[in-house]
Protein backbone atom coordinates (compact mmCIF):
# COMPACT_ATOMS: atom_id res chain seq x y z
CA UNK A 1 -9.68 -19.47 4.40
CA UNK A 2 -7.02 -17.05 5.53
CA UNK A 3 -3.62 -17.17 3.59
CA UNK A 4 -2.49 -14.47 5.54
CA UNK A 5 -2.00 -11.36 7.75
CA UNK A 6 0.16 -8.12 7.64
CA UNK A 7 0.44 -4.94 9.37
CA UNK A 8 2.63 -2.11 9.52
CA UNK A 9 2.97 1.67 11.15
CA UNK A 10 4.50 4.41 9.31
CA UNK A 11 5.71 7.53 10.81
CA UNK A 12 4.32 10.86 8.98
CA UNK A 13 7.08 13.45 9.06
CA UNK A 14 9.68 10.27 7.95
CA UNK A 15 7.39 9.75 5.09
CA UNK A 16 7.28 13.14 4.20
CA UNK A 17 10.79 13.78 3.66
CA UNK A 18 10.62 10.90 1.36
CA UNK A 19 8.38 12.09 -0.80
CA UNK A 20 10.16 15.25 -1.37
CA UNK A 21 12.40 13.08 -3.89
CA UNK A 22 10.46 12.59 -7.13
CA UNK A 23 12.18 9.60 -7.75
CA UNK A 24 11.04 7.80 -4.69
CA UNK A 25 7.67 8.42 -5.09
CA UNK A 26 7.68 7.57 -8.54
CA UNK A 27 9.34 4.08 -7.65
CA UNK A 28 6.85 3.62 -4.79
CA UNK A 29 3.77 4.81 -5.87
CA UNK A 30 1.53 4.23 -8.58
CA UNK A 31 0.52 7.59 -10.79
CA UNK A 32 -3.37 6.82 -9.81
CA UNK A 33 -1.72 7.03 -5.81
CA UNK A 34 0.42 10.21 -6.67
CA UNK A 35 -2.82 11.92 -7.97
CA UNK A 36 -4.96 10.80 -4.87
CA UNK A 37 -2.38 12.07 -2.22
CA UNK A 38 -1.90 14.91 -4.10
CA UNK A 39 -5.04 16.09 -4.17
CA UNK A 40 -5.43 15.95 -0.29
CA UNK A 41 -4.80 18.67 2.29
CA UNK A 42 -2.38 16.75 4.45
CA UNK A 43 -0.60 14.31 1.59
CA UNK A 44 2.01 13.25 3.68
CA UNK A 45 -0.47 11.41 5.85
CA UNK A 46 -2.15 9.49 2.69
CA UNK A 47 1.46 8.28 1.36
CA UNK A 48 2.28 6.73 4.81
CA UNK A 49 -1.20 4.87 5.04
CA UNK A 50 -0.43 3.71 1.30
CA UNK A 51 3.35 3.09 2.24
CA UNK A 52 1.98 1.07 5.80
CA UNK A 53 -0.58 -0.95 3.14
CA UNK A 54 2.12 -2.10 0.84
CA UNK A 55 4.40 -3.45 3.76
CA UNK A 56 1.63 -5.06 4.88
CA UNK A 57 0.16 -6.91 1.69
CA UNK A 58 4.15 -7.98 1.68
CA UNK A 59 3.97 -9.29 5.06
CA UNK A 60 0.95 -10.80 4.74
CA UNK A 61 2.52 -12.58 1.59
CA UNK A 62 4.88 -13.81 3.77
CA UNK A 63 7.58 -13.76 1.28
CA UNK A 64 8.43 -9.32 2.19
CA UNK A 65 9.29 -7.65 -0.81
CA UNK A 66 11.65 -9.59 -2.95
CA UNK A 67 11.98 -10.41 -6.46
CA UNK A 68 10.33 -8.73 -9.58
CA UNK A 69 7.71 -6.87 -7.54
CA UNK A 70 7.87 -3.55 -7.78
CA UNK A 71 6.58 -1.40 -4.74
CA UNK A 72 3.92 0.21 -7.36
CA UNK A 73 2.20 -2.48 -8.36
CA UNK A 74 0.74 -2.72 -4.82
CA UNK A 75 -1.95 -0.20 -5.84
CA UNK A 76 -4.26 1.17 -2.91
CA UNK A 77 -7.50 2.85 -4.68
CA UNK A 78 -10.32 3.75 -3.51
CA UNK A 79 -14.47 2.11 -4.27
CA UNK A 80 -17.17 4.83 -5.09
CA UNK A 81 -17.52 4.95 -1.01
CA UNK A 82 -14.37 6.26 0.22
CA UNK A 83 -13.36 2.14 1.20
CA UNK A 84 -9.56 1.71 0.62
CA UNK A 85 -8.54 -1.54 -1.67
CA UNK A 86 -5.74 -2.74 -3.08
CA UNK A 87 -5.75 -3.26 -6.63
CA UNK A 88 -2.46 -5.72 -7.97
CA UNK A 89 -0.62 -5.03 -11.21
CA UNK A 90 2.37 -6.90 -13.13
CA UNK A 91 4.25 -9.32 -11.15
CA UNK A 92 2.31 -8.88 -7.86
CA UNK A 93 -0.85 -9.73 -9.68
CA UNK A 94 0.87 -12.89 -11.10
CA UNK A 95 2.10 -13.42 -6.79
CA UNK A 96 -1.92 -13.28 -6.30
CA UNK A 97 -2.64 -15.78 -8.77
CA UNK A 98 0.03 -18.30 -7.73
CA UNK A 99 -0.61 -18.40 -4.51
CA UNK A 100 -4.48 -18.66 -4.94
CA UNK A 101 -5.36 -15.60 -3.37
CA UNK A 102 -9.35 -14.44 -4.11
CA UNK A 103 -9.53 -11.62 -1.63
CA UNK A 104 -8.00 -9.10 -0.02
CA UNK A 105 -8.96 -7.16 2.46
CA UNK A 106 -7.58 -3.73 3.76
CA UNK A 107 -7.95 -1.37 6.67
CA UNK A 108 -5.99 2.02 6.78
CA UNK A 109 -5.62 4.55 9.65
CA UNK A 110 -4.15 7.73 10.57
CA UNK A 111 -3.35 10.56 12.29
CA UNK A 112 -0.59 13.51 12.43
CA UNK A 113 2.40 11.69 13.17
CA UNK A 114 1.40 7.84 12.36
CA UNK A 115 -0.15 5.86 9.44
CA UNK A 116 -1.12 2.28 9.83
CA UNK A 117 -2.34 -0.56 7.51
CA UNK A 118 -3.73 -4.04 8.19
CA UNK A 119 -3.87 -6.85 5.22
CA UNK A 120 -5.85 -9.91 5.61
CA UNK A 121 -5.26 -12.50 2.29
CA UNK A 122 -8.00 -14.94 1.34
């Protein structure tokens, strides 16, 4: 059954002026996320498609982001194929538990100037 659906767009070049303060990216990312976006050619592109998949795993929540949840412990990783997932930690893996949630599902796209993510809960 489907406990939810979120989406959100992300605009590159905004995304990389964000990540130009360590502190930001340290608050929003997880260190596993920091050493995948790194480690690509255009970086600023893979931060925005991880930002866009955090706002939408909030949306899809239905709650946003409120409370103890910190913006890193929406962790998007990657299976032995390349396939984006998001993997929970600290209080948002205590939200998935409460509110019964077995899967979660996760598309990511981008280009240039735009990142987008799409969460479906389960």
């Amino acid at each position: 059954m489907i406990k939810g659906l979120g989406t959100d767009l992300v605009e590159v070049e905004r995304m990389a002026k964000s990540i130009e303060n360590i502190a930001f990216k340290e608050k929003v990312f997880s260190k596993l996320e920091i050493m995948y976006c790194e480690s690509r050619v255009n970086k600023a592109e893979s931060y925005a498609a991880r930002f866009a998949a955090k706002e939408a795993f909030f949306k899809a929540l239905g709650t946003g982001w409120r409370g103890a949840m910190g913006f890193n412990e929406v962790e998007v990783i990657n299976d032995d194929l390349g396939k984006p997932e998001i993997n929970l930690l600290g209080e948002a893996a205590k939200i998935k538990e409460k509110h019964n949630i077995k899967t979660i599902h996760l598309s990511l796209s981008h280009t240039k100037t735009m990142a987008m993510a799409t969460v479906v809960l389960e």
